[in-house]
Structures are given as structure tokens and as C-alpha cells.
N, C-alpha and C. Protein backbone atom coordinates (compact mmCIF):
# COMPACT_ATOMS: atom_id res chain seq x y z
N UNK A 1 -58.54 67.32 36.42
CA UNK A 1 -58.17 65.99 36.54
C UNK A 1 -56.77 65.77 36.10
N UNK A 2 -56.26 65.23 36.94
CA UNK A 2 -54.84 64.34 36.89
C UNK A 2 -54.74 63.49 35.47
N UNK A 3 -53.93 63.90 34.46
CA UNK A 3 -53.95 63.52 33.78
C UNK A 3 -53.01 61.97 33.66
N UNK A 4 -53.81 60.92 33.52
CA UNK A 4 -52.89 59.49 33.92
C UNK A 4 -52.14 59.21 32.57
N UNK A 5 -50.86 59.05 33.29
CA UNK A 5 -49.89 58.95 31.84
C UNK A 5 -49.34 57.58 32.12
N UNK A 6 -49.47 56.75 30.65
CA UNK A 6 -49.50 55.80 30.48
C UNK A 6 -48.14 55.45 30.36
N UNK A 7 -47.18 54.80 31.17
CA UNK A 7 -46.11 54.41 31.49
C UNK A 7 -45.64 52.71 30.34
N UNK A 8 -45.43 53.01 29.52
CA UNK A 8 -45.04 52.44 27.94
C UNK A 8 -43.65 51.66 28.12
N UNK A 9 -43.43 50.44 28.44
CA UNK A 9 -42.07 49.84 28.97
C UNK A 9 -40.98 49.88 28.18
N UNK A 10 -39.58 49.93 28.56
CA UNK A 10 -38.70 50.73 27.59
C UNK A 10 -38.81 48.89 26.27
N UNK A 11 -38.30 48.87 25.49
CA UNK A 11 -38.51 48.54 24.06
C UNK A 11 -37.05 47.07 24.61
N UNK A 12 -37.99 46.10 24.63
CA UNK A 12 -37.04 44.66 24.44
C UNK A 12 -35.89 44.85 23.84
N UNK A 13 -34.51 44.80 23.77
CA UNK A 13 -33.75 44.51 22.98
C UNK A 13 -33.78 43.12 22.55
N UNK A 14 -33.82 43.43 20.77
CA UNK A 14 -33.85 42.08 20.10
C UNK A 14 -32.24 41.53 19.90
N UNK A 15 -32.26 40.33 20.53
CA UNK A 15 -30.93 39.49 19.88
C UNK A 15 -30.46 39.43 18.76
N UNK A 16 -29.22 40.23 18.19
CA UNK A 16 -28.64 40.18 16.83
C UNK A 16 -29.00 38.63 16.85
N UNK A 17 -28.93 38.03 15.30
CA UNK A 17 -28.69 36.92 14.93
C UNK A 17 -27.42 36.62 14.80
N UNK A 18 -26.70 35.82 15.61
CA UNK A 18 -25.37 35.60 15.15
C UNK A 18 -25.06 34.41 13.58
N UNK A 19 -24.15 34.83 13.09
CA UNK A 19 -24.02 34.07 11.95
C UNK A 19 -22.30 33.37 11.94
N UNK A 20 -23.03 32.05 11.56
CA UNK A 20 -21.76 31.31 11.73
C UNK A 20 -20.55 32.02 10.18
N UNK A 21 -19.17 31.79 11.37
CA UNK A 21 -17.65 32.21 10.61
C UNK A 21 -17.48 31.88 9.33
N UNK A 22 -17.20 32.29 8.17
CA UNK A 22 -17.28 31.59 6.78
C UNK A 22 -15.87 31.06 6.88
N UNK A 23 -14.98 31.45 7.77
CA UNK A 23 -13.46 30.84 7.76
C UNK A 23 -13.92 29.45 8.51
N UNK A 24 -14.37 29.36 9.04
CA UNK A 24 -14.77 27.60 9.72
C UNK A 24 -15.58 26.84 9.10
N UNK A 25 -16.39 27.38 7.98
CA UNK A 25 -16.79 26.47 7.55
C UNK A 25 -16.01 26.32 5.97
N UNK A 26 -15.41 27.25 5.60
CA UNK A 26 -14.04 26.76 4.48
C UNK A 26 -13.22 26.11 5.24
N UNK A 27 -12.96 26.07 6.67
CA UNK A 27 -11.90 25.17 7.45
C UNK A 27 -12.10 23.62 7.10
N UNK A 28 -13.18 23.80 6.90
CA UNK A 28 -14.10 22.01 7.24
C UNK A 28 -14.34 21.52 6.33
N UNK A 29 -14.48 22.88 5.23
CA UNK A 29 -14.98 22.18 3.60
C UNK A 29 -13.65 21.44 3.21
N UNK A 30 -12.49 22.68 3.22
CA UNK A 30 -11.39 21.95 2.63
C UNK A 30 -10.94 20.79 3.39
N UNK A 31 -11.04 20.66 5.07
CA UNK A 31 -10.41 19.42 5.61
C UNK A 31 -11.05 17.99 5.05
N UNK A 32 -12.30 18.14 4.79
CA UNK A 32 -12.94 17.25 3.84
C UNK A 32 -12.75 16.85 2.63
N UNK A 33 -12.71 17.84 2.06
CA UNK A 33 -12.15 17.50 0.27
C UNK A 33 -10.66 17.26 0.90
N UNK A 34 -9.55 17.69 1.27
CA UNK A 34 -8.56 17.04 1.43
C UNK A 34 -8.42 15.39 1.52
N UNK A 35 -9.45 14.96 2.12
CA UNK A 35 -9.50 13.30 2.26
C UNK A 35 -10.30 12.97 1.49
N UNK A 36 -11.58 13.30 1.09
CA UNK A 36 -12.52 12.95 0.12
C UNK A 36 -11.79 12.81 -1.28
N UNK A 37 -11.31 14.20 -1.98
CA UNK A 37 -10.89 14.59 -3.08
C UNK A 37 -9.59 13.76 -3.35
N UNK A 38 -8.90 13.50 -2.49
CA UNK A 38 -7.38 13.21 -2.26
C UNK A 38 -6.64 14.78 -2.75
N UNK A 39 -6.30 15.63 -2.31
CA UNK A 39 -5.87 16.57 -2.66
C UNK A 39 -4.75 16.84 -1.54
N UNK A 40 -4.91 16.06 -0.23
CA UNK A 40 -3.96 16.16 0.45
C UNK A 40 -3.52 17.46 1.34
N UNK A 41 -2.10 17.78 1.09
CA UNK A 41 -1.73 18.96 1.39
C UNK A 41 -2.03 20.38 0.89
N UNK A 42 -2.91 19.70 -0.69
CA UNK A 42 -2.97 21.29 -1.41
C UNK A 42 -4.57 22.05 -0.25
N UNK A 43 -5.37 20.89 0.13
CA UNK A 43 -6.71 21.82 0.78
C UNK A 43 -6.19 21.35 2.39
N UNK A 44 -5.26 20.43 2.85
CA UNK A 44 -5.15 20.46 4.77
C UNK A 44 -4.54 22.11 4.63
N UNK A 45 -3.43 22.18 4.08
CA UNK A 45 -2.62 23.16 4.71
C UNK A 45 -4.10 24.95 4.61
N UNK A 46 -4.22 24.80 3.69
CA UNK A 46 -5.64 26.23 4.03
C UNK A 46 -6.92 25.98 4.82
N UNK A 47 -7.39 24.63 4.80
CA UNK A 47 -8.01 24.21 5.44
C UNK A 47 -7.37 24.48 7.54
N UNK A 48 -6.35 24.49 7.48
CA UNK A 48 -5.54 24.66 9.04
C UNK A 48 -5.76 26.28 9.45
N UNK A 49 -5.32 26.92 8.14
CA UNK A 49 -5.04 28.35 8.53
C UNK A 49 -6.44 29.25 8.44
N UNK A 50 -7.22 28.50 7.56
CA UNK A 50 -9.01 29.19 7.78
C UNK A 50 -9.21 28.77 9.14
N UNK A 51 -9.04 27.28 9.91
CA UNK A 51 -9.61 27.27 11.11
C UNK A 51 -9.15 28.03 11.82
N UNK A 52 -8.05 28.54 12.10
CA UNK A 52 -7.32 29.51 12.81
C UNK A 52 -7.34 30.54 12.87
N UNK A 53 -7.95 31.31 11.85
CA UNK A 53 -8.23 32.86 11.38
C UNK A 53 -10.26 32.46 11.68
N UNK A 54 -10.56 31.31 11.49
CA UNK A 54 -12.02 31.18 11.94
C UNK A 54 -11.81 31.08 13.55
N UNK A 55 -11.29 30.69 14.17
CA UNK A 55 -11.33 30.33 15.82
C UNK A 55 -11.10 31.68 16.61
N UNK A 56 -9.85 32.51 15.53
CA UNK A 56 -9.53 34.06 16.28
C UNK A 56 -10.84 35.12 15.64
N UNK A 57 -11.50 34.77 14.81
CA UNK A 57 -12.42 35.60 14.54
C UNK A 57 -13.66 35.69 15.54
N UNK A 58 -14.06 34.12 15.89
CA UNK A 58 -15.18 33.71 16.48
C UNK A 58 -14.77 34.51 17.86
N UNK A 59 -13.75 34.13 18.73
CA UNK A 59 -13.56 34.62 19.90
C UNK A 59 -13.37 36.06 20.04
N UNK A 60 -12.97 36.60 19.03
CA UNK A 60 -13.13 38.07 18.76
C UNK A 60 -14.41 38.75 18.58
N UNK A 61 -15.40 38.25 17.98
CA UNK A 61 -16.49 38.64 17.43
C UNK A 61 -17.73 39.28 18.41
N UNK A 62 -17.57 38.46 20.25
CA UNK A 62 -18.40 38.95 21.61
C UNK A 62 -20.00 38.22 21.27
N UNK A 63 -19.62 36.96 20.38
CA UNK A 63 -20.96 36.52 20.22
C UNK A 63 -21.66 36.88 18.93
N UNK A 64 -21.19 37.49 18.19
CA UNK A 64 -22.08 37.61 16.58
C UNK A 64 -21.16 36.57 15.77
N UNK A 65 -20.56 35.94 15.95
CA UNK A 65 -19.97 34.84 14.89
C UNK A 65 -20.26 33.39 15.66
N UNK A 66 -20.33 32.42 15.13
CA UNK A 66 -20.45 31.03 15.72
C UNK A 66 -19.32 30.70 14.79
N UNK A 67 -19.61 29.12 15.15
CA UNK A 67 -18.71 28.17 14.38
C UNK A 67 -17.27 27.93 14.36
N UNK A 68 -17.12 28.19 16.43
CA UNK A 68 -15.95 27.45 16.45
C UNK A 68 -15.52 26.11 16.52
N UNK A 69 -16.47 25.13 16.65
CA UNK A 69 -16.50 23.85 16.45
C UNK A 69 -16.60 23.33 15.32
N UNK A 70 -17.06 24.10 14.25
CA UNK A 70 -16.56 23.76 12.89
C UNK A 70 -14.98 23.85 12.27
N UNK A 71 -14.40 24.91 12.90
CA UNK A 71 -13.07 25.58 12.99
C UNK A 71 -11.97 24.70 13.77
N UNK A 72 -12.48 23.89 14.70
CA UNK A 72 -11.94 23.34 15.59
C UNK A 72 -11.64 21.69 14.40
N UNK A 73 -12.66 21.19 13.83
CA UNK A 73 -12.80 20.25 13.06
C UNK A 73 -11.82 20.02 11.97
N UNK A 74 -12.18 21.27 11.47
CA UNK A 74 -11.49 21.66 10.10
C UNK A 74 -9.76 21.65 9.97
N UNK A 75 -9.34 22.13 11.82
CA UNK A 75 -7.81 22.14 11.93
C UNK A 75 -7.73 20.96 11.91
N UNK A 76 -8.21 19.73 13.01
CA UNK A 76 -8.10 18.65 13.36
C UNK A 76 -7.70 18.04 12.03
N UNK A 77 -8.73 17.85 11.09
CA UNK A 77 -8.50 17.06 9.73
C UNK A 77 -7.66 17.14 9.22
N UNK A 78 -7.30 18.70 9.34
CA UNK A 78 -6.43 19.54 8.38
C UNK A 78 -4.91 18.68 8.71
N UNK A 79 -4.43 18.55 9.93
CA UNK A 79 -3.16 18.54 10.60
C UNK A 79 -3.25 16.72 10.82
N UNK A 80 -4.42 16.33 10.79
CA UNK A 80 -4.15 14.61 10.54
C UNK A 80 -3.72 14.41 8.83
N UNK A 81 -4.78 15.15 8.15
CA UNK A 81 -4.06 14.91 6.81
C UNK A 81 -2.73 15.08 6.21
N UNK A 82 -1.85 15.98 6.86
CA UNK A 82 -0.45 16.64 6.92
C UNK A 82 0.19 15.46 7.54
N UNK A 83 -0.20 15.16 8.57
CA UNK A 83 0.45 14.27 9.18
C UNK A 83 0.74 12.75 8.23
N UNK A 84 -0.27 12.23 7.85
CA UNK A 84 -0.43 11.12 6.99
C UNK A 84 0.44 11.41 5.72
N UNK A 85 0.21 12.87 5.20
CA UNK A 85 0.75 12.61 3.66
C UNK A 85 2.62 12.82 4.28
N UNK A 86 3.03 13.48 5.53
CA UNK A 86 4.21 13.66 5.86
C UNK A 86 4.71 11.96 5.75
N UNK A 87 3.95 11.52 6.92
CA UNK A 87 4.48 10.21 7.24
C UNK A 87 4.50 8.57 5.54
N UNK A 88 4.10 9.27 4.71
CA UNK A 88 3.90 8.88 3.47
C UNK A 88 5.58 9.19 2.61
N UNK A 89 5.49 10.08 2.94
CA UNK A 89 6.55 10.46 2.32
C UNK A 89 7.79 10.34 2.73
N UNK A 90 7.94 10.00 3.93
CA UNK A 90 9.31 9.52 4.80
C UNK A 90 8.86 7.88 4.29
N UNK A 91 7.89 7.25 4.49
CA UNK A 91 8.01 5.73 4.05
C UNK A 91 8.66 5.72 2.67
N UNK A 92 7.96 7.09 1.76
CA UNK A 92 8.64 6.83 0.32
C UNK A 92 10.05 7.07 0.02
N UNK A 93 10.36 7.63 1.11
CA UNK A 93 11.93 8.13 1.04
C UNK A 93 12.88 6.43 1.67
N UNK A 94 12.59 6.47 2.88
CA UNK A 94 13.23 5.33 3.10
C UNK A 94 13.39 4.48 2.34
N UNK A 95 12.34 3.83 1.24
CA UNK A 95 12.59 2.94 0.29
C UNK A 95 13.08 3.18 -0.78
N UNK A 96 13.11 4.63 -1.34
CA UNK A 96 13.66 4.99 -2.20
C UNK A 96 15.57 4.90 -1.51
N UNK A 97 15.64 5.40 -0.27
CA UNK A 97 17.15 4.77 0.03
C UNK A 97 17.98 3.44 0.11
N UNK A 98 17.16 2.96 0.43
CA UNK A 98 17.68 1.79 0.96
C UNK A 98 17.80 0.50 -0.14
N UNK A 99 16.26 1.05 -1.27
CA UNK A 99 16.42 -0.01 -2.22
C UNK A 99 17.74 -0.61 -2.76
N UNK A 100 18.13 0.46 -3.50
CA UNK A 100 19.34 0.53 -4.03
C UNK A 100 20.86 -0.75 -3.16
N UNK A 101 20.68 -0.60 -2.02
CA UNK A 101 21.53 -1.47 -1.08
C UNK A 101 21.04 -2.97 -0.83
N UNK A 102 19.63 -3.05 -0.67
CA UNK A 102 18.53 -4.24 -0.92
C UNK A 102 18.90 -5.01 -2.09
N UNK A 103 18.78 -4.23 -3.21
CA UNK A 103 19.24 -5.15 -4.34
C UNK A 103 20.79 -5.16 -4.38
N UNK A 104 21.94 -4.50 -4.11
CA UNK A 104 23.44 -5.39 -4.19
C UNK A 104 23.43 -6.28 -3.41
N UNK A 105 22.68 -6.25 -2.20
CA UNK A 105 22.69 -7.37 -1.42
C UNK A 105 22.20 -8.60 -1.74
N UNK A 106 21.35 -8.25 -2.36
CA UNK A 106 20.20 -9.49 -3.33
C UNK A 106 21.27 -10.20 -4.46
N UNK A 107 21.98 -9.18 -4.91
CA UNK A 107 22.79 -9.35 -6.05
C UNK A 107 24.10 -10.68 -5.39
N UNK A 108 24.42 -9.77 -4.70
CA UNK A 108 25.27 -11.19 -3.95
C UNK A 108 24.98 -12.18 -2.90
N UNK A 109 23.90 -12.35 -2.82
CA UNK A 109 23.69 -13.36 -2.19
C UNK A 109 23.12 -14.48 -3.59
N UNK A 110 22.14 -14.03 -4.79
CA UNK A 110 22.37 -14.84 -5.71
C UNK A 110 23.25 -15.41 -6.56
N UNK A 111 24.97 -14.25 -6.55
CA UNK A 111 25.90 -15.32 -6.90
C UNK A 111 26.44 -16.25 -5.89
N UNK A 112 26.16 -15.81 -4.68
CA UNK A 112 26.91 -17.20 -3.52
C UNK A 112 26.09 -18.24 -4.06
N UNK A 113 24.67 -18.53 -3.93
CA UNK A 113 23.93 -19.44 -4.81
C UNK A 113 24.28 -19.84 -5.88
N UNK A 114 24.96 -19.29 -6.62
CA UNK A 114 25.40 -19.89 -8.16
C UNK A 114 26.56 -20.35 -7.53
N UNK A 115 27.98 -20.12 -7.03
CA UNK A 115 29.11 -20.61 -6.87
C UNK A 115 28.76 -21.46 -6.17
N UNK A 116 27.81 -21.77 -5.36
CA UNK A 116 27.65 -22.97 -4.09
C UNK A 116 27.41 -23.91 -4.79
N UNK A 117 26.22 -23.58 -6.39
CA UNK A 117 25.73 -25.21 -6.87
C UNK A 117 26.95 -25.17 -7.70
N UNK A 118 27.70 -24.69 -8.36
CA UNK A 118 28.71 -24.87 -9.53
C UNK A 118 29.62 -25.66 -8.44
N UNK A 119 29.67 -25.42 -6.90
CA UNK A 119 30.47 -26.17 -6.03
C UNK A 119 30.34 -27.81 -6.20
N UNK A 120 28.83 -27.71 -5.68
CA UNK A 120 28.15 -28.81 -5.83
C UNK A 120 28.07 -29.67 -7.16
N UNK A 121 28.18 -29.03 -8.12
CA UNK A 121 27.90 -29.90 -9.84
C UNK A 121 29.37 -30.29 -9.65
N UNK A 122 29.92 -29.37 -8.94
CA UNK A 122 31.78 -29.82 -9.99
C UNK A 122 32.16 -31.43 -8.79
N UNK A 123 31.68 -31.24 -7.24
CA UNK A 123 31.59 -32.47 -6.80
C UNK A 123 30.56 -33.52 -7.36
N UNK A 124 30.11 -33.68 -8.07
CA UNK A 124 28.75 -34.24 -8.45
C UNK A 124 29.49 -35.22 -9.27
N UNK A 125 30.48 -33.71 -10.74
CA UNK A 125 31.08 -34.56 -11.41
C UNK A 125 32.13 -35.16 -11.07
N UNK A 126 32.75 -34.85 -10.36
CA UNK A 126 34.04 -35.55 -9.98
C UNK A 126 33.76 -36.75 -9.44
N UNK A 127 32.61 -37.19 -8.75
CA UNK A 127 32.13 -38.50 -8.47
C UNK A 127 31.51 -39.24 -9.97
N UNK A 128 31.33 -38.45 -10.74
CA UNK A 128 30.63 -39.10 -11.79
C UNK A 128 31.86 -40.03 -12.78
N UNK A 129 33.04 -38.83 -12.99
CA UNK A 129 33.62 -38.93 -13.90
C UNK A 129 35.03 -39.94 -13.38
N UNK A 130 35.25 -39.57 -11.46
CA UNK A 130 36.60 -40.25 -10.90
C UNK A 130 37.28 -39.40 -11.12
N UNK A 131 37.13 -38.26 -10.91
CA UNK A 131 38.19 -37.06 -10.83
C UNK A 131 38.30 -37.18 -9.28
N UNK A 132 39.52 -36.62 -9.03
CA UNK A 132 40.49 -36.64 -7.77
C UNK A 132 40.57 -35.04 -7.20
N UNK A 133 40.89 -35.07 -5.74
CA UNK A 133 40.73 -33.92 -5.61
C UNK A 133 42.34 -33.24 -6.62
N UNK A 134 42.12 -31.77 -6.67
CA UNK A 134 43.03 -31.09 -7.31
C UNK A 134 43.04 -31.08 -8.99
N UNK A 135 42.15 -32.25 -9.34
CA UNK A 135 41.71 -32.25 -10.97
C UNK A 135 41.06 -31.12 -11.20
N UNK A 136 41.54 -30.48 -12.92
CA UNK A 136 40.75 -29.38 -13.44
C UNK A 136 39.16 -30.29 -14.10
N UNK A 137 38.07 -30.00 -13.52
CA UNK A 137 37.18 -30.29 -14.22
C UNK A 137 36.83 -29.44 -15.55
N UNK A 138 36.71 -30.24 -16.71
CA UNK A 138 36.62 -29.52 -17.91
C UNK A 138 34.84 -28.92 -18.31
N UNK A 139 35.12 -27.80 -19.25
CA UNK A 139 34.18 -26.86 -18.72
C UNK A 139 32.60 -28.01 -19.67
N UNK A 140 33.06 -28.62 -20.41
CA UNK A 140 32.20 -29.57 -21.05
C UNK A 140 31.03 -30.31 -20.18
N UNK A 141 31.94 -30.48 -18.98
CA UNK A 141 30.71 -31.53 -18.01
C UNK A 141 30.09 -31.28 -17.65
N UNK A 142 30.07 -29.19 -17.70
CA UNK A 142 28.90 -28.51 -16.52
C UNK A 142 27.31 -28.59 -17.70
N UNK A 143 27.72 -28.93 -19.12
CA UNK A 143 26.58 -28.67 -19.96
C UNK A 143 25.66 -28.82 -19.69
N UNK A 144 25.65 -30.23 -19.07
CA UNK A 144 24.15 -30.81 -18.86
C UNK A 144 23.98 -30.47 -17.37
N UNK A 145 24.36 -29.52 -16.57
CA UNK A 145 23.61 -28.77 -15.31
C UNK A 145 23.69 -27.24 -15.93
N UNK A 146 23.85 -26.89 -16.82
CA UNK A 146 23.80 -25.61 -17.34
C UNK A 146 22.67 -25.37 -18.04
N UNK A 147 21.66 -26.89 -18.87
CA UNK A 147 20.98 -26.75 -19.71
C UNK A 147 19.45 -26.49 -19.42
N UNK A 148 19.32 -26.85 -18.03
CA UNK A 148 18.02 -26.41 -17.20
C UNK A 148 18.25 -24.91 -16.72
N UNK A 149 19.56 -24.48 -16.02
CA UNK A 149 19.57 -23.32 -15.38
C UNK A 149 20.94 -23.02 -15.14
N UNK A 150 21.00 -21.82 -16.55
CA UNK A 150 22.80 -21.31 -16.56
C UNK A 150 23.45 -20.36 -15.66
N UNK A 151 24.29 -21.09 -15.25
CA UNK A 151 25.02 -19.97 -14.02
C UNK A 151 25.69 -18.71 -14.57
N UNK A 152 24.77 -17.54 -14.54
CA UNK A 152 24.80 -16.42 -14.35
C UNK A 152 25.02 -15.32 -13.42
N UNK A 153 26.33 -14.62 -13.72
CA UNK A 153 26.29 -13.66 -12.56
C UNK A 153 25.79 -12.45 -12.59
N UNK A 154 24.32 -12.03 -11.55
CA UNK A 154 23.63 -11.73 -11.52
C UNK A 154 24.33 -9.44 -11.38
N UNK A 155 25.51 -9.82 -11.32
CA UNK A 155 26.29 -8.83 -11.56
C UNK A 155 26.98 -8.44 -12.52
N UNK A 156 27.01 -9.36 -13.72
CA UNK A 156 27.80 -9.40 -14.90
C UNK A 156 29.02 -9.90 -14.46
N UNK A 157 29.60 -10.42 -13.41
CA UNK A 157 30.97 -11.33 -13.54
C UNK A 157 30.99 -12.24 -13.80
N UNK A 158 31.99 -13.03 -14.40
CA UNK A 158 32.38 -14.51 -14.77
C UNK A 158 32.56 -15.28 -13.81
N UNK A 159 32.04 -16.96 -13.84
CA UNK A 159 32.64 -17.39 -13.39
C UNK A 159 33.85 -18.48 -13.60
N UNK A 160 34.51 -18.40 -12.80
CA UNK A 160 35.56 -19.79 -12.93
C UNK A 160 35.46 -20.76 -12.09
N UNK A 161 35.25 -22.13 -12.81
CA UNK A 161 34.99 -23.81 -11.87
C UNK A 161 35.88 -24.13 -10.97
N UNK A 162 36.98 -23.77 -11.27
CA UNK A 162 38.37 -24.40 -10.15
C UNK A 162 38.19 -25.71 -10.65
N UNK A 163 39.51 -26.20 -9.08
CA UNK A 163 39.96 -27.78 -9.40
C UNK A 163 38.66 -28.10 -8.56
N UNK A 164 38.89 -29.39 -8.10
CA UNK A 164 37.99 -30.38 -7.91
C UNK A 164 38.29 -30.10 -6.05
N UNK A 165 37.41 -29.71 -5.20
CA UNK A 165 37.90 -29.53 -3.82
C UNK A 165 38.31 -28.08 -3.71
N UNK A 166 38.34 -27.33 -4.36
CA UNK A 166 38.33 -26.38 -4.22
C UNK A 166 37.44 -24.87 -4.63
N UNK A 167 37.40 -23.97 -3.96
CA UNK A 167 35.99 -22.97 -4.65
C UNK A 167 36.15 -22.68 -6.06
N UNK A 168 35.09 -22.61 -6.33
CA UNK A 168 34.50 -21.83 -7.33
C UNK A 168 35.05 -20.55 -6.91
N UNK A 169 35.12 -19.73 -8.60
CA UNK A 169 34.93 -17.78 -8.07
C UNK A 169 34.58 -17.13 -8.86
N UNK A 170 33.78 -15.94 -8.52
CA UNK A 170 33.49 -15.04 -9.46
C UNK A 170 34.78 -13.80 -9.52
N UNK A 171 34.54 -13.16 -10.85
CA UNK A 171 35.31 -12.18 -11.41
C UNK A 171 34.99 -10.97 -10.73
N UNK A 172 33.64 -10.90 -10.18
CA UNK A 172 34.20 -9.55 -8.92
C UNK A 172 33.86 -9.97 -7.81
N UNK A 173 34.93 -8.90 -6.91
CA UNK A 173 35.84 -9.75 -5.93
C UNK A 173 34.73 -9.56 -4.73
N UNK A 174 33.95 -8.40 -4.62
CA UNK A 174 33.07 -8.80 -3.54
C UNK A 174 32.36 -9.59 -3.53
N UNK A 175 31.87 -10.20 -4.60
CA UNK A 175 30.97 -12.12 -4.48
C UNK A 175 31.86 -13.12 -4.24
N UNK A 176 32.67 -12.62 -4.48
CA UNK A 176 34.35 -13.81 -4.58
C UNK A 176 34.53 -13.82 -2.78
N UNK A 177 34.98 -13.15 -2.59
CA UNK A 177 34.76 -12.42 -0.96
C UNK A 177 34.05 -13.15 0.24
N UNK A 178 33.15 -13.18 -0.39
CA UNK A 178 31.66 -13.58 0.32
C UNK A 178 32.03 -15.23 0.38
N UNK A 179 31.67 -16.20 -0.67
CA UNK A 179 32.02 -17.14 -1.53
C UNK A 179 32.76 -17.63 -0.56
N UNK A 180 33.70 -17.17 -0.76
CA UNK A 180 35.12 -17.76 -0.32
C UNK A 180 35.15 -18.12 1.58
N UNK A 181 34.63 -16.84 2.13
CA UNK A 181 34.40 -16.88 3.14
C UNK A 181 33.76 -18.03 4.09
N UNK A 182 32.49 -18.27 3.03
CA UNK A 182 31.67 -18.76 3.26
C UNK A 182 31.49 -20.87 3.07
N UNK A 183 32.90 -20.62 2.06
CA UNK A 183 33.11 -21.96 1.91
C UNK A 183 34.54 -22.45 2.79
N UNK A 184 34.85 -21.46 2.77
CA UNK A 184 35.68 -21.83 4.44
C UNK A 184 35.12 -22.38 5.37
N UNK A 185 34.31 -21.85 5.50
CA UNK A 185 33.26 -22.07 7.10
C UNK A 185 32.84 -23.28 6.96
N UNK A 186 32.22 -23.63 5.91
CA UNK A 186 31.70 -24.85 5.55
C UNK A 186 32.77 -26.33 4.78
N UNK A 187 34.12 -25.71 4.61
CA UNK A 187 34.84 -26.78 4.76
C UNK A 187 35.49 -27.25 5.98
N UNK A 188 35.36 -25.92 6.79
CA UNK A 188 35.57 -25.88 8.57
C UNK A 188 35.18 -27.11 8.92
N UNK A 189 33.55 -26.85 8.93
CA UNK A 189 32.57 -27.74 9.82
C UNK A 189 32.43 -29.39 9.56
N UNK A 190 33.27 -29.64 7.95
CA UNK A 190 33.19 -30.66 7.70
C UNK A 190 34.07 -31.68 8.07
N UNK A 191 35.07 -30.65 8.53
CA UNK A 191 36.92 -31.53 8.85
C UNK A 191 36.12 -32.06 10.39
């Protein structure tokens, strides 16, 4: 008898388990704690370069690594957070420049304000007292508009009252400048 031989089918290959990239999911941890933690640039910037060493691993790997969509995440966060703390820091710069020019400007535009009312008090008094134009108003009369709010130059210059009809000025010359300019214009508009 023919001995019947039992034909035994060759052996399933079992599917490795693939296991997700540990660089993509440190990609994602840190892009997280970067915004969670506030840590910023110290976990985006490794958080960028794990997704990237996770994304070239995964595609390298022929299917035993996952977790390029974690990798993909992790850059994303990574390079918005960079982006934000960059754009943070140009806002902090600009103001750190410009302040500095903000306030001389501030600076003289609050002595034109002081020479304009010392303009105004010294006509005030000259109607009070019958001073004429070209009279020195004496520095006595400004007391009682000095005693609510003393004209100070907000630069440390002095000022001087003038005659009667004519400007006020401060002791430095770029508020003086300004001042002067400015009460031109406005004795212009009055002729």
C-alpha cells in the first residue's frame, strides 16, 4: 500500500507587531509641555528635531515603526511655538526701541502744554492787572496759577514768562523750538 502522505501547509507567517517611534512620541510630549509647561523654546526646538529623526525613522523602518502622525504633530506644535515665542520677542524689541523716543516726544509735547498755559495765565494777567502789550509781567502774579499746578519742565528746563504778547520759553531749545513754532502759527491765524 501507497503510503498517503499527509501534505501539512507551509506555516502562516505571523505579522511582526509594529511598535510605535519613541522619537514621535517625545516629539509630541515635548510640543505639549512646550505650551502646557510654558517652557517655550527650551522643549519646541527638541520637540521639532525628535519629530524629524521620528518621521525619518518611521519611513525607514518598512513598517515595524508607527507613529508618524504623532511626529507630524509634535513638529507642527513645535514650529508654532517658535514661531509665537519669535514673534514675542520682535514685539519686545520694538518697544524696547522705540520707547525711549515715545517718551522725548511725550516730554515735549508736555512742555508746549506748560508754555501754552503760562501763555495763557500771562494774558489772563495782563487783562487782570492792565498790562499792555510789551509789559514785563512780574513773576509774583503767576502764584496763584502756580498754586494748583506748577509749571514744570518735564525735562528739567526753566522757564521764562516774557513780555506780555509775546512767547513764553523754555531753557532747552528743542521745547523752545517747538513752542515757538507753534505760537507763530497760532498768532498767524489770529491776525
Amino acid at each position: 500500500m501507497k503510503e498517503d502522505k499527509v501534505k501539512i501547509p507551509p506555516p502562516v507567517p505571523t505579522p511582526t507587531a509594529s511598535r510605535v517611534s519613541p522619537h514621535a512620541v517625545w516629539s509630541l510630549v515635548l510640543a505639549v509641555a512646550s505650551f502646557v509647561v510654558c517652557l517655550g523654546p527650551l522643549a519646541a526646538i527638541p520637540a521639532v528635531i525628535c519629530g524629524h529623526v521620528g518621521q525619518r525613522r518611521v519611513r525607514r523602518s518598512d513598517g515595524s515603526l508607527k507613529g508618524n502622525g504623532l511626529a507630524n504633530a509634535g513638529i507642527i506644535l513645535g514650529y508654532i511655538n517658535i514661531a509665537i515665542v519669535i514673534g514675542f520677542i520682535g514685539l519686545v524689541a520694538q518697544t524696547a526701541i522705540t520707547l525711549p523716543q515715545r517718551r522725548h516726544n511725550q516730554e515735549i509735547k508736555d512742555c508746549m502744554k506748560n508754555l501754552f498755559l503760562i501763555d495763557a495765565c500771562k494774558e489772563q494777567i495782563a487783562r487782570d492787572y492792565g498790562l499792555k502789550k510789551g509789559d514785563v509781567v512780574p513773576r509774583e502774579y503767576f502764584r496763584k496759577y502756580e498754586e494748583k499746578r506748577p509749571f514744570v519742565c518735564p525735562g528739567g528746563g526753566s522757564y521764562t514768562i516774557g513780555r506780555v504778547g509775546g512767547p513764553s520759553s523754555c531753557s532747552i531749545e528743542e521745547h523752545d523750538s517747538w513752542h515757538r513754532m507753534g505760537w507763530k502759527l497760532g498768532n498767524q491765524s489770529q491776525e
